[in-house]
PDB file of N, CA and C in Angstrom:
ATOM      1  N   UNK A   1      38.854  76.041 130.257  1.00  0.00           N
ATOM      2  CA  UNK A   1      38.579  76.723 131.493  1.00  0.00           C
ATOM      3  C   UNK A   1      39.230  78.107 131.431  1.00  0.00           C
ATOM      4  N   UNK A   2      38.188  79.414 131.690  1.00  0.00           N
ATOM      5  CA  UNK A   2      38.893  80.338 131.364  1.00  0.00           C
ATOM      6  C   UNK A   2      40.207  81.100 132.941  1.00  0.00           C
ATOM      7  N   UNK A   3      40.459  81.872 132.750  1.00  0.00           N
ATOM      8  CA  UNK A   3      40.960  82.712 134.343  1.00  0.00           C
ATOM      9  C   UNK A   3      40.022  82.660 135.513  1.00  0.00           C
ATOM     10  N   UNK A   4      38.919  83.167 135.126  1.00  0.00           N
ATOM     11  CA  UNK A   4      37.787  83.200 136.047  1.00  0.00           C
ATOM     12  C   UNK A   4      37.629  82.441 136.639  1.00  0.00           C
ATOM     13  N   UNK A   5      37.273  81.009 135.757  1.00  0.00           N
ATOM     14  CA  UNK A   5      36.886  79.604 136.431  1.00  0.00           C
ATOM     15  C   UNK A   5      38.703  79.398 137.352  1.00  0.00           C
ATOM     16  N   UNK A   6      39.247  79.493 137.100  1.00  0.00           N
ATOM     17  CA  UNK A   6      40.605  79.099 137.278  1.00  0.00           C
ATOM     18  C   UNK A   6      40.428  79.573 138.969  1.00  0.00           C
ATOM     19  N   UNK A   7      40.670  80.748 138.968  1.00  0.00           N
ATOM     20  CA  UNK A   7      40.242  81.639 139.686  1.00  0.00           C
ATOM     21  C   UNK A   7      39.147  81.283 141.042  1.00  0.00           C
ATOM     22  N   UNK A   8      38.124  81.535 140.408  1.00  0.00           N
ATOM     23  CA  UNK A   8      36.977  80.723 141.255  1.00  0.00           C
ATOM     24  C   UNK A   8      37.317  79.373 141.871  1.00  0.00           C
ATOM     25  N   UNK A   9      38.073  78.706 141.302  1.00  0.00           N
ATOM     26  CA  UNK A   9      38.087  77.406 142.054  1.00  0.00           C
ATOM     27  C   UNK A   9      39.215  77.141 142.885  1.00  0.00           C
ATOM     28  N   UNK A  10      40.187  78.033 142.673  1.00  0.00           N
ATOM     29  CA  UNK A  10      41.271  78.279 143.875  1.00  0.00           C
ATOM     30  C   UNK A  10      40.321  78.603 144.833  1.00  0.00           C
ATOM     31  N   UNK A  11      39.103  79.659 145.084  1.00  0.00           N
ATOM     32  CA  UNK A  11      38.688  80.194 146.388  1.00  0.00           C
ATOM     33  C   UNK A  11      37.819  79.171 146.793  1.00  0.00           C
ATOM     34  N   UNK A  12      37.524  78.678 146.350  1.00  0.00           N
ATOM     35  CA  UNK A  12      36.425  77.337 146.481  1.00  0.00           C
ATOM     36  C   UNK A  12      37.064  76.815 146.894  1.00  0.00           C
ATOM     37  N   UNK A  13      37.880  76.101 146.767  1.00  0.00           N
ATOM     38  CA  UNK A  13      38.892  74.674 147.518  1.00  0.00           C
ATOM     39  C   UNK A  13      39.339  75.430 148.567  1.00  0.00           C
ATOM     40  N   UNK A  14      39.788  76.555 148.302  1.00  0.00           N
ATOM     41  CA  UNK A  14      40.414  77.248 149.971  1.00  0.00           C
ATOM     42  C   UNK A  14      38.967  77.451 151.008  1.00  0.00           C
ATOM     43  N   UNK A  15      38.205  77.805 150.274  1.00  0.00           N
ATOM     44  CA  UNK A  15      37.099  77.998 151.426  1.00  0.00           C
ATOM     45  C   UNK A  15      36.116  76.747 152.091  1.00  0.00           C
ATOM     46  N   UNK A  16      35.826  75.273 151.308  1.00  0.00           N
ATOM     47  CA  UNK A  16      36.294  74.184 151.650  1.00  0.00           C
ATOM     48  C   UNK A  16      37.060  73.912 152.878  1.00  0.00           C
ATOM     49  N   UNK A  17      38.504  74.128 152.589  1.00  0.00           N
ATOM     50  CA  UNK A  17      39.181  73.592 153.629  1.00  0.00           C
ATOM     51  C   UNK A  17      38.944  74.287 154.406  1.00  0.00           C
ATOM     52  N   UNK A  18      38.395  75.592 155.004  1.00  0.00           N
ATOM     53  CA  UNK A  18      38.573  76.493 155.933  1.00  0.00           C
ATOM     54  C   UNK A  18      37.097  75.716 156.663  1.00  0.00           C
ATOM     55  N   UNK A  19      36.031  75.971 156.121  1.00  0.00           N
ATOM     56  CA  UNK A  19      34.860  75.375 156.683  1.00  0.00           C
ATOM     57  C   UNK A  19      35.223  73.901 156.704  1.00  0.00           C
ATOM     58  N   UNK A  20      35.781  72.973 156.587  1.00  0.00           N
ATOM     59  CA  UNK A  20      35.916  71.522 156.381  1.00  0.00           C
ATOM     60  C   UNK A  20      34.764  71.220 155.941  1.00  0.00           C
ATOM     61  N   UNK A  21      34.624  71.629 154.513  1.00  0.00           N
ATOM     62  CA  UNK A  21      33.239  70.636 154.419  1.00  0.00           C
ATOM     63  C   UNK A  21      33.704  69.769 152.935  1.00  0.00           C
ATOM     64  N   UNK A  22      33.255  69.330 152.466  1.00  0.00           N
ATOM     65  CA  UNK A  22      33.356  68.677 151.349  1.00  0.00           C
ATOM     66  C   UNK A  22      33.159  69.171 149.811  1.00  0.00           C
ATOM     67  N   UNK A  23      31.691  69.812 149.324  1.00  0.00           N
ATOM     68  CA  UNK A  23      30.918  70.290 148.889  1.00  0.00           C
ATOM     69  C   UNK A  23      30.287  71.302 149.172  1.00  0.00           C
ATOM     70  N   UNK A  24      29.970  71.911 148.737  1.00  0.00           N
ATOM     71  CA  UNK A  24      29.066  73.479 148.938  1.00  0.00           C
ATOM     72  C   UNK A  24      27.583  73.152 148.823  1.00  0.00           C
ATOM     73  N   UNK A  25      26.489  73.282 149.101  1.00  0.00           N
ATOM     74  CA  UNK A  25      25.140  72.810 148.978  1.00  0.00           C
ATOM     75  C   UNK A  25      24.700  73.693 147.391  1.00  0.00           C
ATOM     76  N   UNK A  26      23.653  72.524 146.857  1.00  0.00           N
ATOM     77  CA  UNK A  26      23.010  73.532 145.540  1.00  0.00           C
ATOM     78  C   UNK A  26      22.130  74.543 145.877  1.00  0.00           C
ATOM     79  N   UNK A  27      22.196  75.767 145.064  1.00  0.00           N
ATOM     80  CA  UNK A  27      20.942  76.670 145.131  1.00  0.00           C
ATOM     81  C   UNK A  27      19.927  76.088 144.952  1.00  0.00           C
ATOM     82  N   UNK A  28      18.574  76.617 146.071  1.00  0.00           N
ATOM     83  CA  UNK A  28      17.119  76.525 145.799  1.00  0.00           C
ATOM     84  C   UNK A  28      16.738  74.980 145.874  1.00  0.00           C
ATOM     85  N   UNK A  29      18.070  73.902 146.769  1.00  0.00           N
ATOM     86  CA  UNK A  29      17.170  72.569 146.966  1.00  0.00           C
ATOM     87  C   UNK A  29      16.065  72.980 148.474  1.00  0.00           C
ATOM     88  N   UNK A  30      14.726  72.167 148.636  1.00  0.00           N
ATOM     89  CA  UNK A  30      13.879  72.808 149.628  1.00  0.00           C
ATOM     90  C   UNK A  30      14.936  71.711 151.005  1.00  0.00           C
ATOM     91  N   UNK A  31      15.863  72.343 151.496  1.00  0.00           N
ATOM     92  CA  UNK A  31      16.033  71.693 152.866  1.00  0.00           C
ATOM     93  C   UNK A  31      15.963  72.700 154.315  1.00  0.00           C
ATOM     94  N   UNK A  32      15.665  71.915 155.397  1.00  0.00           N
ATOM     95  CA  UNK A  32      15.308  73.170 156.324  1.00  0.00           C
ATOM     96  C   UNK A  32      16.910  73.094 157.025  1.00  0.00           C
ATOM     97  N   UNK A  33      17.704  72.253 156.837  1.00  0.00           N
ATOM     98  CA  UNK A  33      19.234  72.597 157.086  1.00  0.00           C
ATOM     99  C   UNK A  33      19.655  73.368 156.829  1.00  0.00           C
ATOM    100  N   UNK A  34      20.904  74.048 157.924  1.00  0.00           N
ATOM    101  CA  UNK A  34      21.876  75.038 157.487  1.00  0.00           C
ATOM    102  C   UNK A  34      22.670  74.835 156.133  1.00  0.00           C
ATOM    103  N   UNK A  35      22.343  75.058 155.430  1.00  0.00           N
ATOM    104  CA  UNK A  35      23.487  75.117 154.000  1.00  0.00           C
ATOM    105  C   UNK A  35      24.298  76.143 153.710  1.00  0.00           C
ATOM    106  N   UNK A  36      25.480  75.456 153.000  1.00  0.00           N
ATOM    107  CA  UNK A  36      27.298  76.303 152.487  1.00  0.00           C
ATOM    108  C   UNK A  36      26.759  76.772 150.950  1.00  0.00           C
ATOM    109  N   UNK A  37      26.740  78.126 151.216  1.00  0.00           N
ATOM    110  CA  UNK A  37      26.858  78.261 149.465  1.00  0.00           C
ATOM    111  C   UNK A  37      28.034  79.195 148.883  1.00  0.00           C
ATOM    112  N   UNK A  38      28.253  79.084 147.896  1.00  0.00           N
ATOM    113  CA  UNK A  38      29.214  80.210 147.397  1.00  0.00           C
ATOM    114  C   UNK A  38      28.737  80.622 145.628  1.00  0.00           C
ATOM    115  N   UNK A  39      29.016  82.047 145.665  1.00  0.00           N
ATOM    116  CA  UNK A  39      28.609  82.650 144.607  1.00  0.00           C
ATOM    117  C   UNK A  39      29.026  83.893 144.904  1.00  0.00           C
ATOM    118  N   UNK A  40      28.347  84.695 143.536  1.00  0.00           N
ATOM    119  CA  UNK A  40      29.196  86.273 143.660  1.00  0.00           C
ATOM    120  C   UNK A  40      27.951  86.806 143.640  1.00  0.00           C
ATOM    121  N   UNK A  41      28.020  88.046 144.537  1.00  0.00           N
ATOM    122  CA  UNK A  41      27.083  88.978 144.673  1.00  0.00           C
ATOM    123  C   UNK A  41      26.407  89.794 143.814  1.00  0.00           C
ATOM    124  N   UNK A  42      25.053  89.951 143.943  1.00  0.00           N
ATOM    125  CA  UNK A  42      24.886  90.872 142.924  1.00  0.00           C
ATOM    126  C   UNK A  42      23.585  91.594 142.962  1.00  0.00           C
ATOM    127  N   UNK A  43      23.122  92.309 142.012  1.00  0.00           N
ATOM    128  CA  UNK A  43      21.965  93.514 142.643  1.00  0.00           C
ATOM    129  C   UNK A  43      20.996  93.266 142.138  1.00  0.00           C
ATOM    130  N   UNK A  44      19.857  92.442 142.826  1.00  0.00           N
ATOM    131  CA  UNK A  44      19.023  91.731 142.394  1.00  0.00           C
ATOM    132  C   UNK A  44      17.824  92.358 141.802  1.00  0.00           C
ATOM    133  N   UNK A  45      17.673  93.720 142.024  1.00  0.00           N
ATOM    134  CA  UNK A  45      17.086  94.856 141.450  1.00  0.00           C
ATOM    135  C   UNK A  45      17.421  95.880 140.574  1.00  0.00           C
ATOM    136  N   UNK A  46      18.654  95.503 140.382  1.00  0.00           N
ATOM    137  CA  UNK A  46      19.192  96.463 139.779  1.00  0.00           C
ATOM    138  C   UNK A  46      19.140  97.606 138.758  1.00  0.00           C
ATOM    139  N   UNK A  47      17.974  97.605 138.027  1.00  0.00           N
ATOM    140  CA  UNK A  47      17.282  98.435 137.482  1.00  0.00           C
ATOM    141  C   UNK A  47      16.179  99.742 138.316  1.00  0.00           C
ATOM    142  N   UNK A  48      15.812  99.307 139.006  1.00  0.00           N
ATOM    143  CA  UNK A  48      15.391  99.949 140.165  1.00  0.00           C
ATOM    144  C   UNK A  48      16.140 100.575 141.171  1.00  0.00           C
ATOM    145  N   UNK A  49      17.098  99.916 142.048  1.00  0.00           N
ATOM    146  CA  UNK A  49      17.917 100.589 142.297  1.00  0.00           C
ATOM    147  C   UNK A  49      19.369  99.743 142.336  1.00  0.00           C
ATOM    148  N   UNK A  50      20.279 101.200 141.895  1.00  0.00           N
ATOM    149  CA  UNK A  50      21.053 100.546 141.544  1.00  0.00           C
ATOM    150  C   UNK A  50      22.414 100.437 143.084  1.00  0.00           C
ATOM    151  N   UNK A  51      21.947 100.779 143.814  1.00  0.00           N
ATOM    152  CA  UNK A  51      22.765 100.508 144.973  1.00  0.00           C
ATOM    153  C   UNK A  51      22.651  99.593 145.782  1.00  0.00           C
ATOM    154  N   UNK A  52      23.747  98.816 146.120  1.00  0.00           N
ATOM    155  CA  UNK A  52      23.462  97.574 147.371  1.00  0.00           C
ATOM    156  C   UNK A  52      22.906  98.070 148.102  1.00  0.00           C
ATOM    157  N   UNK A  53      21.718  97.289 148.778  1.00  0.00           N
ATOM    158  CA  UNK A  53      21.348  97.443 150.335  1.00  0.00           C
ATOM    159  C   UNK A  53      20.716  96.240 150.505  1.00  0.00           C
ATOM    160  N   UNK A  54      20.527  96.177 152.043  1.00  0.00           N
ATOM    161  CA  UNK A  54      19.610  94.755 152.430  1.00  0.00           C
ATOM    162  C   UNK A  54      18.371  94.404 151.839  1.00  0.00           C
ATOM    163  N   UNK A  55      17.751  94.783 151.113  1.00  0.00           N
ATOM    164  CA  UNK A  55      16.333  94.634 150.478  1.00  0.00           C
ATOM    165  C   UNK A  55      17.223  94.139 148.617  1.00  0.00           C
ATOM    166  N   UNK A  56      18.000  94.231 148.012  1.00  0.00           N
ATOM    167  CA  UNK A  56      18.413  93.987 146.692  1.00  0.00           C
ATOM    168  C   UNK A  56      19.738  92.676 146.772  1.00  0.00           C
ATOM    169  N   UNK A  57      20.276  92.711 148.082  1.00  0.00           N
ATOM    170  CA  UNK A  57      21.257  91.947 147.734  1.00  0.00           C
ATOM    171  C   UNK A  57      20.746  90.341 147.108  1.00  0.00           C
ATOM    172  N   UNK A  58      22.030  90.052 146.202  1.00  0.00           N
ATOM    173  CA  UNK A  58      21.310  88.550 146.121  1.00  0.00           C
ATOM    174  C   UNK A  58      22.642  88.152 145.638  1.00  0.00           C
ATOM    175  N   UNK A  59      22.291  86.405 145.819  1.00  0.00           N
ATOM    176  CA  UNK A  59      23.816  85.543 144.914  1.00  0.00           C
ATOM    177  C   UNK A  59      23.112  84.922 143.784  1.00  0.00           C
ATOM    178  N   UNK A  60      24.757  84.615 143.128  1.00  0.00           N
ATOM    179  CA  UNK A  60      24.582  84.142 141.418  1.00  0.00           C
ATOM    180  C   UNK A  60      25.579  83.064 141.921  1.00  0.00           C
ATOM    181  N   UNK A  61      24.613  81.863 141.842  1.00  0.00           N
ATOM    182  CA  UNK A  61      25.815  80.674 141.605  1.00  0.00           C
ATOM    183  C   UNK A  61      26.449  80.077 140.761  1.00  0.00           C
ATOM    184  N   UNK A  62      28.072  79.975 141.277  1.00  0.00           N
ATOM    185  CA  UNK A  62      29.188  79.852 140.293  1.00  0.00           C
ATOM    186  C   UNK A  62      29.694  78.216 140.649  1.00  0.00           C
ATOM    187  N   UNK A  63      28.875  77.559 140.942  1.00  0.00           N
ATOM    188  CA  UNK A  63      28.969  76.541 141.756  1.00  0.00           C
ATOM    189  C   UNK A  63      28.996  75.254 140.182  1.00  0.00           C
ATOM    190  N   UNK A  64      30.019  75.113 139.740  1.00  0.00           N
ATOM    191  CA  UNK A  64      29.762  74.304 138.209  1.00  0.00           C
ATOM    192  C   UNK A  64      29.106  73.006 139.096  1.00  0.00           C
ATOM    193  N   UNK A  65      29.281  72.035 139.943  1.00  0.00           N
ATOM    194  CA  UNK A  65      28.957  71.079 140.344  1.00  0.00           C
ATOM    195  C   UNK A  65      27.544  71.090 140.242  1.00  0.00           C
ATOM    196  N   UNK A  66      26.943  71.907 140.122  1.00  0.00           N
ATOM    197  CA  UNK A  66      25.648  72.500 139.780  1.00  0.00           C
ATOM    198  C   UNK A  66      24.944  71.877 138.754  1.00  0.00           C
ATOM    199  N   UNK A  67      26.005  71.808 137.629  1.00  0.00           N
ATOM    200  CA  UNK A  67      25.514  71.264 136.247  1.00  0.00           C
ATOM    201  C   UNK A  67      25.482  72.517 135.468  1.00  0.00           C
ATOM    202  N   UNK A  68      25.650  73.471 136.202  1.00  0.00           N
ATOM    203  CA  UNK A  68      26.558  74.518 135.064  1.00  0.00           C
ATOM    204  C   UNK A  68      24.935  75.440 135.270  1.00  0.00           C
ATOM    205  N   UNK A  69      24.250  74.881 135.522  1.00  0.00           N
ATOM    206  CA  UNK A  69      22.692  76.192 136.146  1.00  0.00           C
ATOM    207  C   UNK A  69      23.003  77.175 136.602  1.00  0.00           C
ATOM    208  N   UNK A  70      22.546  78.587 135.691  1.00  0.00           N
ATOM    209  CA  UNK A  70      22.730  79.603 136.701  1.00  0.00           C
ATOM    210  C   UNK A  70      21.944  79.939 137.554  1.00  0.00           C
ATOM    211  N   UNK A  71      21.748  80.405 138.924  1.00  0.00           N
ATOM    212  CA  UNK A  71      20.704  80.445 139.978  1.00  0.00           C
ATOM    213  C   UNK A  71      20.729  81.622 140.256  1.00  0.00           C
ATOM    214  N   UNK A  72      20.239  82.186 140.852  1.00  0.00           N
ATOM    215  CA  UNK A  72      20.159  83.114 141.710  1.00  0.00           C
ATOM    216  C   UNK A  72      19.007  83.521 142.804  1.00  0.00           C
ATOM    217  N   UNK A  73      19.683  83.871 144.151  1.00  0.00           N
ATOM    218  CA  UNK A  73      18.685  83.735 145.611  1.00  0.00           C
ATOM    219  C   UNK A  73      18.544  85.490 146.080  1.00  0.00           C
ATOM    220  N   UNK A  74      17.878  85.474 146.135  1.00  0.00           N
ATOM    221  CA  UNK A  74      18.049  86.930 147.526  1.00  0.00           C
ATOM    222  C   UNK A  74      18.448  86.711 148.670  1.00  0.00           C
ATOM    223  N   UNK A  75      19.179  87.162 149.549  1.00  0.00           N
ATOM    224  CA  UNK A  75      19.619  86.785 150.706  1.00  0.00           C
ATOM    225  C   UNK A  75      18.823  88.367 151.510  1.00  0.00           C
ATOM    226  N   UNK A  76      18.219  87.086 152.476  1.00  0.00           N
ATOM    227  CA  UNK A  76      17.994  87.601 153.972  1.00  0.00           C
ATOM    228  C   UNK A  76      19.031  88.468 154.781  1.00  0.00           C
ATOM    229  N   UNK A  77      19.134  89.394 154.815  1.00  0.00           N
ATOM    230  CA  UNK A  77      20.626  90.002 156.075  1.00  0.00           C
ATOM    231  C   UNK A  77      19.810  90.242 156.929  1.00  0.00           C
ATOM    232  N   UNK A  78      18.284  90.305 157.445  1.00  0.00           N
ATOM    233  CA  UNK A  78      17.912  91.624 158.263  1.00  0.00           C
ATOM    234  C   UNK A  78      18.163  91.184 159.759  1.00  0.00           C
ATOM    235  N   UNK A  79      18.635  89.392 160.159  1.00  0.00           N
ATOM    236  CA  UNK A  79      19.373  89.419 160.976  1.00  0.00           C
ATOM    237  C   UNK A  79      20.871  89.274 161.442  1.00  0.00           C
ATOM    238  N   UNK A  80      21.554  90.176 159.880  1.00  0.00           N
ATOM    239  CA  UNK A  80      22.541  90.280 160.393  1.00  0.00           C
ATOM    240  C   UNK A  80      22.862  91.758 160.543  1.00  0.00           C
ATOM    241  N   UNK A  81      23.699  91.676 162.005  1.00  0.00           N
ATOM    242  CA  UNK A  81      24.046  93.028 162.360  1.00  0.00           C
ATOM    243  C   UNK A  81      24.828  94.060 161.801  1.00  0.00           C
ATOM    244  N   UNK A  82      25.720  93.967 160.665  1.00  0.00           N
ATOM    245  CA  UNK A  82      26.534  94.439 160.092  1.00  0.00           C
ATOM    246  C   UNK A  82      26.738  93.783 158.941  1.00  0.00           C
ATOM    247  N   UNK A  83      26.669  94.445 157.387  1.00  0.00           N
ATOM    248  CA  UNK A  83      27.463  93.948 156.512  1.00  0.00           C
ATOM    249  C   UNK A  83      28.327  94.680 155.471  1.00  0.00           C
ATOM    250  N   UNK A  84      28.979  94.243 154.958  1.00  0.00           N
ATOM    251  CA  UNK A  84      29.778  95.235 153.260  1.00  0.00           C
ATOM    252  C   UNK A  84      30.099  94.563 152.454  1.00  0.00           C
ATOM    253  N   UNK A  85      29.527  94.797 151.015  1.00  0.00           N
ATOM    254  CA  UNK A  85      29.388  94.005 149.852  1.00  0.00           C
ATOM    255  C   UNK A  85      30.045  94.635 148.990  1.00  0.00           C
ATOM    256  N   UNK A  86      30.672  94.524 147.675  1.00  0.00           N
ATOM    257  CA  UNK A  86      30.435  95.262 146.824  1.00  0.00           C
ATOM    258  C   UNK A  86      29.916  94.054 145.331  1.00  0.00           C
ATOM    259  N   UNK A  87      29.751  94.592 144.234  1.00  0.00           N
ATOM    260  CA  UNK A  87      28.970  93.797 143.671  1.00  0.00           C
ATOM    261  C   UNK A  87      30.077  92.988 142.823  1.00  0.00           C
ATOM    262  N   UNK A  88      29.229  91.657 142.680  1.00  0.00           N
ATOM    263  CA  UNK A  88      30.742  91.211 141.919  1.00  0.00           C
ATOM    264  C   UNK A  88      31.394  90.006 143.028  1.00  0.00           C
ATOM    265  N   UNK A  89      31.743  90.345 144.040  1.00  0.00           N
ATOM    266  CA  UNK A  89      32.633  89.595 145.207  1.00  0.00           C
ATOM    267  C   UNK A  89      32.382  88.434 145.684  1.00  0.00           C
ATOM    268  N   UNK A  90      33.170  87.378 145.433  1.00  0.00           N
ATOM    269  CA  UNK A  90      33.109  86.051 145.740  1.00  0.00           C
ATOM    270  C   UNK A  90      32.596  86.084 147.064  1.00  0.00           C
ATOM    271  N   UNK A  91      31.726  85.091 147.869  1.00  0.00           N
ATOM    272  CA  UNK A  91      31.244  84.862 148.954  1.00  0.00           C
ATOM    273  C   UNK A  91      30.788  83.692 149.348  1.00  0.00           C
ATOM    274  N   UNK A  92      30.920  83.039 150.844  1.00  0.00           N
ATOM    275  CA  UNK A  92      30.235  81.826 151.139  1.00  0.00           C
ATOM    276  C   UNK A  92      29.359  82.460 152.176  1.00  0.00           C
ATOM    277  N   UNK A  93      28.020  81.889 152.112  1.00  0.00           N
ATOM    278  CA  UNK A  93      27.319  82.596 153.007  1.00  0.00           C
ATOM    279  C   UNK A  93      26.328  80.951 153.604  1.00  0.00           C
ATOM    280  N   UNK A  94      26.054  81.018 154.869  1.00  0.00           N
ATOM    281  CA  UNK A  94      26.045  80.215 156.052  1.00  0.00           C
ATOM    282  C   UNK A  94      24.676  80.768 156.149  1.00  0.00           C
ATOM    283  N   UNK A  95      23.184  79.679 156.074  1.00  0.00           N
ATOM    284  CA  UNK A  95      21.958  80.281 156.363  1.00  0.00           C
ATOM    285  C   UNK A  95      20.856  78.982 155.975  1.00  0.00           C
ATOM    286  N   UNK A  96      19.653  79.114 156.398  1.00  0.00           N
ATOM    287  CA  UNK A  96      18.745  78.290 155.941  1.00  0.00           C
ATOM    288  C   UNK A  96      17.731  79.137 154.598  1.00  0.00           C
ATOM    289  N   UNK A  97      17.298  78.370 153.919  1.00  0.00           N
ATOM    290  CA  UNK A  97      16.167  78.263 153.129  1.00  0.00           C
ATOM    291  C   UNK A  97      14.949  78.758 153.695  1.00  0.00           C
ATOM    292  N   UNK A  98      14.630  79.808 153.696  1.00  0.00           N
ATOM    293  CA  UNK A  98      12.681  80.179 153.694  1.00  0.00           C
ATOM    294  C   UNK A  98      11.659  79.660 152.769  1.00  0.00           C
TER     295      UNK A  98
END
């Protein structure tokens, strides 16, 4: 297990206990429930453009319980009122599946 993972899973268990949940939900299962995810941000266009904004953001799941799959989602913000990312940054983000 390198730093990273080390790393990552301190914020995971802390963010766990903060939400009390158990588990974090997997990327891309079809449920119409609110699901916990956590992953690090990143620019889902990034060749195109290379700056965050609401149309590029997306997560990369770091979620090993996963089976070690890497995923990655675009996230919806356009109803949220405010945000600040930078790329890279651990996150749990609270939302349903389209």
């Amino acid at each position: 297990m390198t730093s990273l993972d080390k790393h990552f899973e301190v914020i995971q268990n802390v963010m766990k206990q903060q939400l009390n949940i158990d588990n974090f939900d997997e990327f891309g299962l079809p449920v119409q429930d609110v699901v916990h995810l956590i992953g690090r941000i990143i620019n889902i266009n990034s060749i195109e453009d290379p700056k965050l904004n609401e149309t590029n953001i997306g997560l990369l799941n770091l979620n090993e319980e996963n089976g070690g799959n890497v995923q990655k989602i675009k996230l919806q913000l356009s109803e949220v009122g405010s945000f600040s990312f930078f790329e890279g940054e651990i996150v749990v983000v609270e939302g349903t599946h389209d």
